[in-house]
PDB file of N, CA and C in Angstrom:
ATOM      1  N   UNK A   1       8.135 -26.317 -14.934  1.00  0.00           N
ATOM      2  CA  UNK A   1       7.187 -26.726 -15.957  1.00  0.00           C
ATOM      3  C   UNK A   1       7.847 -26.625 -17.329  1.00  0.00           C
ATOM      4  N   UNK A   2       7.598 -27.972 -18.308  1.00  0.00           N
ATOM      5  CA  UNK A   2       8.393 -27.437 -19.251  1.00  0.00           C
ATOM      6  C   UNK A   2       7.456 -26.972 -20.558  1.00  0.00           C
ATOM      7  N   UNK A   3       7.688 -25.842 -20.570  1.00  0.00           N
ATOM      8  CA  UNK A   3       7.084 -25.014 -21.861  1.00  0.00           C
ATOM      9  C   UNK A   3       6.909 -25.885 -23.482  1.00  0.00           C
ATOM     10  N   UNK A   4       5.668 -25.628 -23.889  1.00  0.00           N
ATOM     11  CA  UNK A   4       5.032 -26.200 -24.957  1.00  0.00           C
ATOM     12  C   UNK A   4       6.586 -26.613 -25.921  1.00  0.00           C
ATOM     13  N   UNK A   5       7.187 -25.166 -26.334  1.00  0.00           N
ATOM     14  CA  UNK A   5       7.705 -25.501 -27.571  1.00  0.00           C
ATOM     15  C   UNK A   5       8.828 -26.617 -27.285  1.00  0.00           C
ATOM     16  N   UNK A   6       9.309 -26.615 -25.929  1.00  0.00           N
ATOM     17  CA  UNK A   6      10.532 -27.770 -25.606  1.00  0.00           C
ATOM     18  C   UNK A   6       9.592 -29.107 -25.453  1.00  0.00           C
ATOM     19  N   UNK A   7       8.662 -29.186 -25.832  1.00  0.00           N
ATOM     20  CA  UNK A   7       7.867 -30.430 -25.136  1.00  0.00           C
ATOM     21  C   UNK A   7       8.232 -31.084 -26.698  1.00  0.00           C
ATOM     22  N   UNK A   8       7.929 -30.353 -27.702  1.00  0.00           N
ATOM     23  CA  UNK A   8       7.859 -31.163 -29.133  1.00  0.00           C
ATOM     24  C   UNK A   8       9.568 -31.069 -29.246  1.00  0.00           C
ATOM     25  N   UNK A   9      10.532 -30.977 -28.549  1.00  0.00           N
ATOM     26  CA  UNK A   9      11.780 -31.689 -28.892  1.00  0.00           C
ATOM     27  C   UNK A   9      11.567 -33.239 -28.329  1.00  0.00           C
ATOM     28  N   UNK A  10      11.234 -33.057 -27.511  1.00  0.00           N
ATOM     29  CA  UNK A  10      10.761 -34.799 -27.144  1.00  0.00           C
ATOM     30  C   UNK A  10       9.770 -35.704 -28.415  1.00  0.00           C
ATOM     31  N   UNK A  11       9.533 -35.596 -29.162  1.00  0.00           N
ATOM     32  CA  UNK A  11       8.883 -36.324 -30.381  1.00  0.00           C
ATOM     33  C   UNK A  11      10.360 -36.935 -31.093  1.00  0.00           C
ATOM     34  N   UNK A  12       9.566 -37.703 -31.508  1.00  0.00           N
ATOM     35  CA  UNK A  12      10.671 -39.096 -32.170  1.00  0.00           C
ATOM     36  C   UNK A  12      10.540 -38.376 -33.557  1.00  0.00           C
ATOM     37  N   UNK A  13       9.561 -37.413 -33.865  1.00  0.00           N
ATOM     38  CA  UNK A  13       9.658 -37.659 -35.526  1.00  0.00           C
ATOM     39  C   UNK A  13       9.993 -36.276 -35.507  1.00  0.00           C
ATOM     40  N   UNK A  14      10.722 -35.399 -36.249  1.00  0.00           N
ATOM     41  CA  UNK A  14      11.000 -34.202 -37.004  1.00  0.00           C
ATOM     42  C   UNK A  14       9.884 -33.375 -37.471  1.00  0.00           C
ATOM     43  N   UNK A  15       9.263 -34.276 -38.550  1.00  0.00           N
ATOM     44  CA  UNK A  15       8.037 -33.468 -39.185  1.00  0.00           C
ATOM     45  C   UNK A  15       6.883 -33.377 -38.479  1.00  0.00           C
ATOM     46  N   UNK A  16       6.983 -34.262 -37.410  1.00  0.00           N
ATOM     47  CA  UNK A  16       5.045 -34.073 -35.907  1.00  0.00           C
ATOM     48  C   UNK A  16       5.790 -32.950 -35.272  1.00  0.00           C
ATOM     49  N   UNK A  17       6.944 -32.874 -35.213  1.00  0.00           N
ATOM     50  CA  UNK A  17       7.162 -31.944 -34.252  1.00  0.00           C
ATOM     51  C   UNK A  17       7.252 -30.564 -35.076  1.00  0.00           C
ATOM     52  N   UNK A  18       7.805 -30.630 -36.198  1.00  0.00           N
ATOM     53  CA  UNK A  18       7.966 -29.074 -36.716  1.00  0.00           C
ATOM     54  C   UNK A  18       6.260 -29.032 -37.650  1.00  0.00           C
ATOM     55  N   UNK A  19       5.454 -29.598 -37.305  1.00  0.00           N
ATOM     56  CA  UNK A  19       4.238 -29.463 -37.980  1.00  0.00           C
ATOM     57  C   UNK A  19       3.119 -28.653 -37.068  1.00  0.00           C
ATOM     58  N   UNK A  20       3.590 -29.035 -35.680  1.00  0.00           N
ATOM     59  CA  UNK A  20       2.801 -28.914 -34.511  1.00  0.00           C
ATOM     60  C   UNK A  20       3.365 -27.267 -34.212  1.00  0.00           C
ATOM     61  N   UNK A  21       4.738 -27.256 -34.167  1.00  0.00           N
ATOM     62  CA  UNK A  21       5.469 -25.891 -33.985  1.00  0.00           C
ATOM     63  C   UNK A  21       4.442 -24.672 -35.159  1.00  0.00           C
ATOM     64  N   UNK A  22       4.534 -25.403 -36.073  1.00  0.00           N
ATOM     65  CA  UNK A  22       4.199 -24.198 -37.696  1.00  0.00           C
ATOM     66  C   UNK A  22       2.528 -23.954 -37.734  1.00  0.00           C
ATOM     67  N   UNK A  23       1.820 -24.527 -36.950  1.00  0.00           N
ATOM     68  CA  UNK A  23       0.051 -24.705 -36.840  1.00  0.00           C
ATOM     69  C   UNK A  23      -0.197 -23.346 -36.318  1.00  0.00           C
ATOM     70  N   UNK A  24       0.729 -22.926 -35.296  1.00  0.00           N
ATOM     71  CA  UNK A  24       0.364 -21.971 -34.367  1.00  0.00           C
ATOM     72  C   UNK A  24      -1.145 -22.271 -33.579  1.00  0.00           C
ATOM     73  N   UNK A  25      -2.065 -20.970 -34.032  1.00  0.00           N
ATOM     74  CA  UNK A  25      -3.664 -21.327 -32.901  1.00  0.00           C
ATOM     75  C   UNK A  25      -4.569 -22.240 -34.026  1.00  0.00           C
ATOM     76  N   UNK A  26      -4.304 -22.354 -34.840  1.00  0.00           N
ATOM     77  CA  UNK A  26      -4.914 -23.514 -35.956  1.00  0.00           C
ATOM     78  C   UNK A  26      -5.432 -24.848 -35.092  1.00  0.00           C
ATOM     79  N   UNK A  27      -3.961 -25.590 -34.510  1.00  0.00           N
ATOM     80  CA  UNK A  27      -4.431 -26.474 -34.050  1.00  0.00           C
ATOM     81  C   UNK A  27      -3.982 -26.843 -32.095  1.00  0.00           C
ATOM     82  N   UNK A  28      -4.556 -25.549 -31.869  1.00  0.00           N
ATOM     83  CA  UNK A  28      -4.563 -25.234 -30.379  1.00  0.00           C
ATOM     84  C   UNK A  28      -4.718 -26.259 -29.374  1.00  0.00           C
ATOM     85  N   UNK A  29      -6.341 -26.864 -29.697  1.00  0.00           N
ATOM     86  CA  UNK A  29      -6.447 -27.850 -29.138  1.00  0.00           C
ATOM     87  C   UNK A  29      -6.032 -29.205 -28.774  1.00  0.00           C
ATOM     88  N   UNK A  30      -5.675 -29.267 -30.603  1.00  0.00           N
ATOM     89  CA  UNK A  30      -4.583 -30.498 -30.215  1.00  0.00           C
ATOM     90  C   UNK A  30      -3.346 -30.467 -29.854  1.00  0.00           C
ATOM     91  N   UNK A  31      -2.349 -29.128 -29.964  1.00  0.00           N
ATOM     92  CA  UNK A  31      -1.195 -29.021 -29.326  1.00  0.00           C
ATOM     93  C   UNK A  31      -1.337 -29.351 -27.805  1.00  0.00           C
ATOM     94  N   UNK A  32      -2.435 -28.937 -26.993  1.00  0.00           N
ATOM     95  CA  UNK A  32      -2.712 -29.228 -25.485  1.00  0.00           C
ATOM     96  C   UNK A  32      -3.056 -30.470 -25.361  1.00  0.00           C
ATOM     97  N   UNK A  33      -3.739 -31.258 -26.220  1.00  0.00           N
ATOM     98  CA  UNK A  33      -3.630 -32.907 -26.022  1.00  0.00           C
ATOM     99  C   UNK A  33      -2.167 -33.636 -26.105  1.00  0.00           C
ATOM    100  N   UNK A  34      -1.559 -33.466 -27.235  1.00  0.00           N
ATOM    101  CA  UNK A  34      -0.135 -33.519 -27.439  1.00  0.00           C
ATOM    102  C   UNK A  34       0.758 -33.665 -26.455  1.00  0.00           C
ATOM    103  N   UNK A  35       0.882 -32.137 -25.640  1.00  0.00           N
ATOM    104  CA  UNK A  35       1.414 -31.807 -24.789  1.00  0.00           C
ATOM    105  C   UNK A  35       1.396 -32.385 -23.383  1.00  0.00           C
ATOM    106  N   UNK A  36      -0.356 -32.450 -23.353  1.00  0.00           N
ATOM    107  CA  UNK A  36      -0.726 -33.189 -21.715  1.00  0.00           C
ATOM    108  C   UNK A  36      -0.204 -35.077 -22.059  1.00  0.00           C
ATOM    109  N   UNK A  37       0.078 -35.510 -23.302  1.00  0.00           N
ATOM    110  CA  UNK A  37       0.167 -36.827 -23.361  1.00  0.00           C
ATOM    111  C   UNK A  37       1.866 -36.899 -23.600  1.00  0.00           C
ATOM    112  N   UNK A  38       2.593 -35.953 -23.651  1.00  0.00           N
ATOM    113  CA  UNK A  38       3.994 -36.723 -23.764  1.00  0.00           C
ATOM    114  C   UNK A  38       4.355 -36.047 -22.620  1.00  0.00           C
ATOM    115  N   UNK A  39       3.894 -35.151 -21.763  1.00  0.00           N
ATOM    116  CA  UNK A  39       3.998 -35.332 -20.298  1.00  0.00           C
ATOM    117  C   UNK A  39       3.375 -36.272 -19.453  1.00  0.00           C
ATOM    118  N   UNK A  40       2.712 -37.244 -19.980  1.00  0.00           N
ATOM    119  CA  UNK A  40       2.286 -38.293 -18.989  1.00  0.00           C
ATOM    120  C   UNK A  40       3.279 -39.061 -19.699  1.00  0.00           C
ATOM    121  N   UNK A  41       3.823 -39.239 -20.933  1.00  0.00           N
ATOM    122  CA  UNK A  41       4.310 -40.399 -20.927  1.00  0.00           C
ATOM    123  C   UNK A  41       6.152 -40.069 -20.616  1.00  0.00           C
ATOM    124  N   UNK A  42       6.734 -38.718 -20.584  1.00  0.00           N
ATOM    125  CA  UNK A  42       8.191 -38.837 -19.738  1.00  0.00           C
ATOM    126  C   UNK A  42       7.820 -38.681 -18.816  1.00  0.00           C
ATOM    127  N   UNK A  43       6.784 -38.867 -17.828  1.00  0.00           N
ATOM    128  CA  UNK A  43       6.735 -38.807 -16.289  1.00  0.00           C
ATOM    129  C   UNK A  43       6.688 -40.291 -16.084  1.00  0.00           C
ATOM    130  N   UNK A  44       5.648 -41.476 -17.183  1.00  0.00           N
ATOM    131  CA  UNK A  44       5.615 -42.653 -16.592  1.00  0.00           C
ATOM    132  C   UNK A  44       6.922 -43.458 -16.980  1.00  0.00           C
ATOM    133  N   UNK A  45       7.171 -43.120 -18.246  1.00  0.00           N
ATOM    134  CA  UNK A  45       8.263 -44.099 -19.138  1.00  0.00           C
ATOM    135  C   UNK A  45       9.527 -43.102 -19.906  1.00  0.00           C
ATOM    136  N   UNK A  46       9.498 -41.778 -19.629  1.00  0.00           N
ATOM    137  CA  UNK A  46      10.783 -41.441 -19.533  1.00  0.00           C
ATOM    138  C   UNK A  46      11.286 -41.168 -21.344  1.00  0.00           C
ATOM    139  N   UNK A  47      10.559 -41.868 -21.745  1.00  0.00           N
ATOM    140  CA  UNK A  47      11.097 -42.078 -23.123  1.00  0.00           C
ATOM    141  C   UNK A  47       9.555 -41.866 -24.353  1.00  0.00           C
ATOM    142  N   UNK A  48       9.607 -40.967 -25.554  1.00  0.00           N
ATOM    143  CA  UNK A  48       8.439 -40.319 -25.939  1.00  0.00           C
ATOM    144  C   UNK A  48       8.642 -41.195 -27.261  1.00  0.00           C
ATOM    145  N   UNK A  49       7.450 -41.966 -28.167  1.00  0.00           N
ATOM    146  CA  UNK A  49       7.888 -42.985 -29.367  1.00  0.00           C
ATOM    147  C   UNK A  49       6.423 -42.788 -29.746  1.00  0.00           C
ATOM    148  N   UNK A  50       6.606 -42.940 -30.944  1.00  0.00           N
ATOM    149  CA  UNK A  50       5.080 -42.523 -31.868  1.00  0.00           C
ATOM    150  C   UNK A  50       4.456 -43.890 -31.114  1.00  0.00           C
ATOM    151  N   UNK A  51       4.523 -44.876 -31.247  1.00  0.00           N
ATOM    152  CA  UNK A  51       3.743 -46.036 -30.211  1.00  0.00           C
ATOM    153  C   UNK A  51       2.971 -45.707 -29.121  1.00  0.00           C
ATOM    154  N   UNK A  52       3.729 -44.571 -28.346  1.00  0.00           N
ATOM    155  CA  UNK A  52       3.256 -44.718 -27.169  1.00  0.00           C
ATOM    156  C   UNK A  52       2.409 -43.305 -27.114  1.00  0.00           C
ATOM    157  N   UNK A  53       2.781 -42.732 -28.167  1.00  0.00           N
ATOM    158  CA  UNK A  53       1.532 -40.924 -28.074  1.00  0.00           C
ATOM    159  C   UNK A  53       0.149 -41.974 -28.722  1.00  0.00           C
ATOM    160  N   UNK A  54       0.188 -42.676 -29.590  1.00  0.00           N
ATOM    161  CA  UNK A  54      -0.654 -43.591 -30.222  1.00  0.00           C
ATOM    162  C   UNK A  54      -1.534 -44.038 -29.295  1.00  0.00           C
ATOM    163  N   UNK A  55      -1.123 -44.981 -28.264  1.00  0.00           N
ATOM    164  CA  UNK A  55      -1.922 -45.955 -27.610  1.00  0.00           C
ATOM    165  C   UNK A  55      -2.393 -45.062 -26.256  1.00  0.00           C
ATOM    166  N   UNK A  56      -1.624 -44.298 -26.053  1.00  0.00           N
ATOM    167  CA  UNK A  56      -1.830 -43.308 -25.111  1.00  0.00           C
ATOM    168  C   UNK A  56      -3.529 -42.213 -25.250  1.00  0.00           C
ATOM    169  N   UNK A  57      -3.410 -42.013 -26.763  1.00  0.00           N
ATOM    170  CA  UNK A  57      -4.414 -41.371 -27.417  1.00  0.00           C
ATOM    171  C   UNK A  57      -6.023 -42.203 -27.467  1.00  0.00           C
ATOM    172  N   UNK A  58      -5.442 -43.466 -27.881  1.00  0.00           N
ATOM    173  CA  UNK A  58      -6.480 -44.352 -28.128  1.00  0.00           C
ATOM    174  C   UNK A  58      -7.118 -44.499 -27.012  1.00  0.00           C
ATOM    175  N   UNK A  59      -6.370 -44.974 -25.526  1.00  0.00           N
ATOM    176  CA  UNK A  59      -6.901 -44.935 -24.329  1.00  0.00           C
ATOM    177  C   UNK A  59      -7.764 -43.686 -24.163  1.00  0.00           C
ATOM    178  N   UNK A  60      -7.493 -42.837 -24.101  1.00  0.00           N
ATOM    179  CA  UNK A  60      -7.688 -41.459 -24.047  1.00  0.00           C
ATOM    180  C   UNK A  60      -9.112 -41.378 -24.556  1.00  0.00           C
ATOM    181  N   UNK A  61      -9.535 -41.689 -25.753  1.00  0.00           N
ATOM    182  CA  UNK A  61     -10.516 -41.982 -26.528  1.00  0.00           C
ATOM    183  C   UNK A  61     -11.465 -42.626 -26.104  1.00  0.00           C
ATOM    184  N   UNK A  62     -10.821 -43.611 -25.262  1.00  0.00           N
ATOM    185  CA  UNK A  62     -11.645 -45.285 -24.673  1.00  0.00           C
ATOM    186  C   UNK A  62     -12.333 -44.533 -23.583  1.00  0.00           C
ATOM    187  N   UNK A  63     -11.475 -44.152 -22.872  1.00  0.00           N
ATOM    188  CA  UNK A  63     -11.975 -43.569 -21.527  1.00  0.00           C
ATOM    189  C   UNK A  63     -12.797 -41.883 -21.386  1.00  0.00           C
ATOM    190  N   UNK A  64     -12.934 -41.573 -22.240  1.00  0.00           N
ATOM    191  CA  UNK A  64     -14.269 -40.216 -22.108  1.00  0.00           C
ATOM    192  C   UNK A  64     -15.226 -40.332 -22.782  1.00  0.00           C
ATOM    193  N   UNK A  65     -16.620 -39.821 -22.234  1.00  0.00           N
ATOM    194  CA  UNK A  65     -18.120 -40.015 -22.561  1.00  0.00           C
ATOM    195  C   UNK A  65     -17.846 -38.491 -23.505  1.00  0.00           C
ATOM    196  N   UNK A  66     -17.313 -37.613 -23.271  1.00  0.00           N
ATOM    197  CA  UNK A  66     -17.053 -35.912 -23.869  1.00  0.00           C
ATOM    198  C   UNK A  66     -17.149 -36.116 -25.613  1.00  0.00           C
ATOM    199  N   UNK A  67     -18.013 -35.953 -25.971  1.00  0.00           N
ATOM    200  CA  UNK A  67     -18.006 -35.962 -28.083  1.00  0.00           C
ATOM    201  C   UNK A  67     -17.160 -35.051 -28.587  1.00  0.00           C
ATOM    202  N   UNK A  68     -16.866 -33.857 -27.866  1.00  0.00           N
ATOM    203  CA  UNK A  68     -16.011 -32.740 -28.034  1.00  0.00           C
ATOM    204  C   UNK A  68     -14.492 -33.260 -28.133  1.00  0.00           C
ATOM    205  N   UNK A  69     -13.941 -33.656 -26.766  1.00  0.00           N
ATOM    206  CA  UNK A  69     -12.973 -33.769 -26.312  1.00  0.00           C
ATOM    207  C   UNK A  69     -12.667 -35.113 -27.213  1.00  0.00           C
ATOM    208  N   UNK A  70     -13.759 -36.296 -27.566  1.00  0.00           N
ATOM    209  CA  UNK A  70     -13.136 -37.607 -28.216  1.00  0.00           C
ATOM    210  C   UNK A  70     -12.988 -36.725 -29.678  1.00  0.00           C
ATOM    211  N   UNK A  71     -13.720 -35.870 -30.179  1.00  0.00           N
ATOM    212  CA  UNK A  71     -13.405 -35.653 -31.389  1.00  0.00           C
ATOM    213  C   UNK A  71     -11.791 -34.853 -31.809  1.00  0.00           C
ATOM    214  N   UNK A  72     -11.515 -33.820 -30.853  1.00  0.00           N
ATOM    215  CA  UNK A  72     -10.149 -33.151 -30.191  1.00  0.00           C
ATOM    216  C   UNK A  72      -8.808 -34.445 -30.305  1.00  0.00           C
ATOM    217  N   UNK A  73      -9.374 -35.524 -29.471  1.00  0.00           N
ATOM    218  CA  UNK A  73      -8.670 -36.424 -29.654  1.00  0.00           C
ATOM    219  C   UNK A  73      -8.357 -37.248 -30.558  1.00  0.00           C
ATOM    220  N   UNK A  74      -9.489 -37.515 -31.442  1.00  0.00           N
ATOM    221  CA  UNK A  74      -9.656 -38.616 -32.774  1.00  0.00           C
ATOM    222  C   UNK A  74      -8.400 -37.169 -33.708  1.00  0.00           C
ATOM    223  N   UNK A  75      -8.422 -36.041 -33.976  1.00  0.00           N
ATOM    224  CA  UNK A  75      -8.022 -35.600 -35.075  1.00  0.00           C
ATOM    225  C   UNK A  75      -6.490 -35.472 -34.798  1.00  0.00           C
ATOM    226  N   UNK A  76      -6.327 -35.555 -33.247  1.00  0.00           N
ATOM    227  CA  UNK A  76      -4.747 -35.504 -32.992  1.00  0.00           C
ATOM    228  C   UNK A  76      -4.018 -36.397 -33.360  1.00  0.00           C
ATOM    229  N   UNK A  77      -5.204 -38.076 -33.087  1.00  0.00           N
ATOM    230  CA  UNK A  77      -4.129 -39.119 -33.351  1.00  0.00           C
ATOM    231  C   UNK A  77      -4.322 -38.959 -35.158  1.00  0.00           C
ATOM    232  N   UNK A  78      -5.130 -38.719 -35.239  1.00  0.00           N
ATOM    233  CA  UNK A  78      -5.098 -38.548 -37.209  1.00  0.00           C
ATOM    234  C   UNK A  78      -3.897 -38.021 -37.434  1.00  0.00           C
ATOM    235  N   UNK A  79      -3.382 -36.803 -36.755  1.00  0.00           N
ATOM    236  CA  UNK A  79      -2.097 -36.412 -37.144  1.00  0.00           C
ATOM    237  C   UNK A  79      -0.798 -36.658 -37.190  1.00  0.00           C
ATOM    238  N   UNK A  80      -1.120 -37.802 -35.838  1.00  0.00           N
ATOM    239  CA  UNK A  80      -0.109 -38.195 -35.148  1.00  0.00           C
ATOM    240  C   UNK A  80       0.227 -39.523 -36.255  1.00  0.00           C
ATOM    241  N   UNK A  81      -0.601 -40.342 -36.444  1.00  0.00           N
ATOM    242  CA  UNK A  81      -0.367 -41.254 -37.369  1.00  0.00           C
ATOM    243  C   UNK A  81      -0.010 -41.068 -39.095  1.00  0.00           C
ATOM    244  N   UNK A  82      -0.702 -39.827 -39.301  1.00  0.00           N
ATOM    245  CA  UNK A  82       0.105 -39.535 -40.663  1.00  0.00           C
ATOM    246  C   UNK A  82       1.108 -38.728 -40.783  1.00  0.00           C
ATOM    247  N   UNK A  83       1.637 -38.474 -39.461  1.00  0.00           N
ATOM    248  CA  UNK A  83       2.935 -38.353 -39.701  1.00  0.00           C
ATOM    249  C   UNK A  83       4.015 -39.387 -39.231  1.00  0.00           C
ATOM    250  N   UNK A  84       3.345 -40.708 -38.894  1.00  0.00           N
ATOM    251  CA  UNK A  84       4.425 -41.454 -38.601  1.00  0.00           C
ATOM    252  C   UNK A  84       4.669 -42.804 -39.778  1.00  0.00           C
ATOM    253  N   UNK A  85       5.611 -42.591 -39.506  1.00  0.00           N
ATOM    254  CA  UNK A  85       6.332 -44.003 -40.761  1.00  0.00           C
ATOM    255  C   UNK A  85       6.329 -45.430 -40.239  1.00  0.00           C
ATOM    256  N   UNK A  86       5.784 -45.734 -41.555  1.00  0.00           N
ATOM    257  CA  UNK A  86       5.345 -47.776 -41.170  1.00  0.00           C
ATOM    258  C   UNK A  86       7.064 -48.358 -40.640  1.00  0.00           C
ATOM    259  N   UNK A  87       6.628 -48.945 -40.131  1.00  0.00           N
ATOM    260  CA  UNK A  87       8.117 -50.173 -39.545  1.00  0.00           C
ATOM    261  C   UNK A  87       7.990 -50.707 -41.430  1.00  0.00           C
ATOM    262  N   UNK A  88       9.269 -50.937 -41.344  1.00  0.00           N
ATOM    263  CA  UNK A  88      10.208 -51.241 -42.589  1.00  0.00           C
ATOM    264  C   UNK A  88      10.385 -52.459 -42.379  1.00  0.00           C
TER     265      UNK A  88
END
């Protein structure tokens, strides 16, 4: 199993990953969304890209009736997207 803190070496960006590291239990919940979604995505596609924690999230969103869990989810991708940089 690979342990939380090696999971955010797999992030494409520096600052999602050392932001997520520095939260500690702040943002608990979303480190375990995080975590359960870039292990689905190097198990399906091997390869971890702000694109794909993105659309991964959004699905994620699409698919639960839970207000809790969509809200858990809505603030991760909030994070996830302001820390990622527009295509140039």
């Amino acid at each position: 199993m690979i342990e939380k803190s090696d999971l955010y070496k797999n992030l494409p960006n520096k600052t999602l990953s050392d932001y997520f590291r520095n939260a500690g239990d702040l943002l608990a919940e979303e480190a375990i969304i995080l975590g359960g979604v870039i292990r689905s995505i190097l198990a399906y596609d091997g390869q971890v890209t702000n694109k794909a924690i993105i659309l991964r999230l959004i699905n994620l969103m699409e698919n639960t009736e839970d207000v809790v869990r969509k809200d858990v989810l809505r603030k991760t991708l909030e994070i996830v997207v302001d820390h990622t940089l527009d295509d140039i």
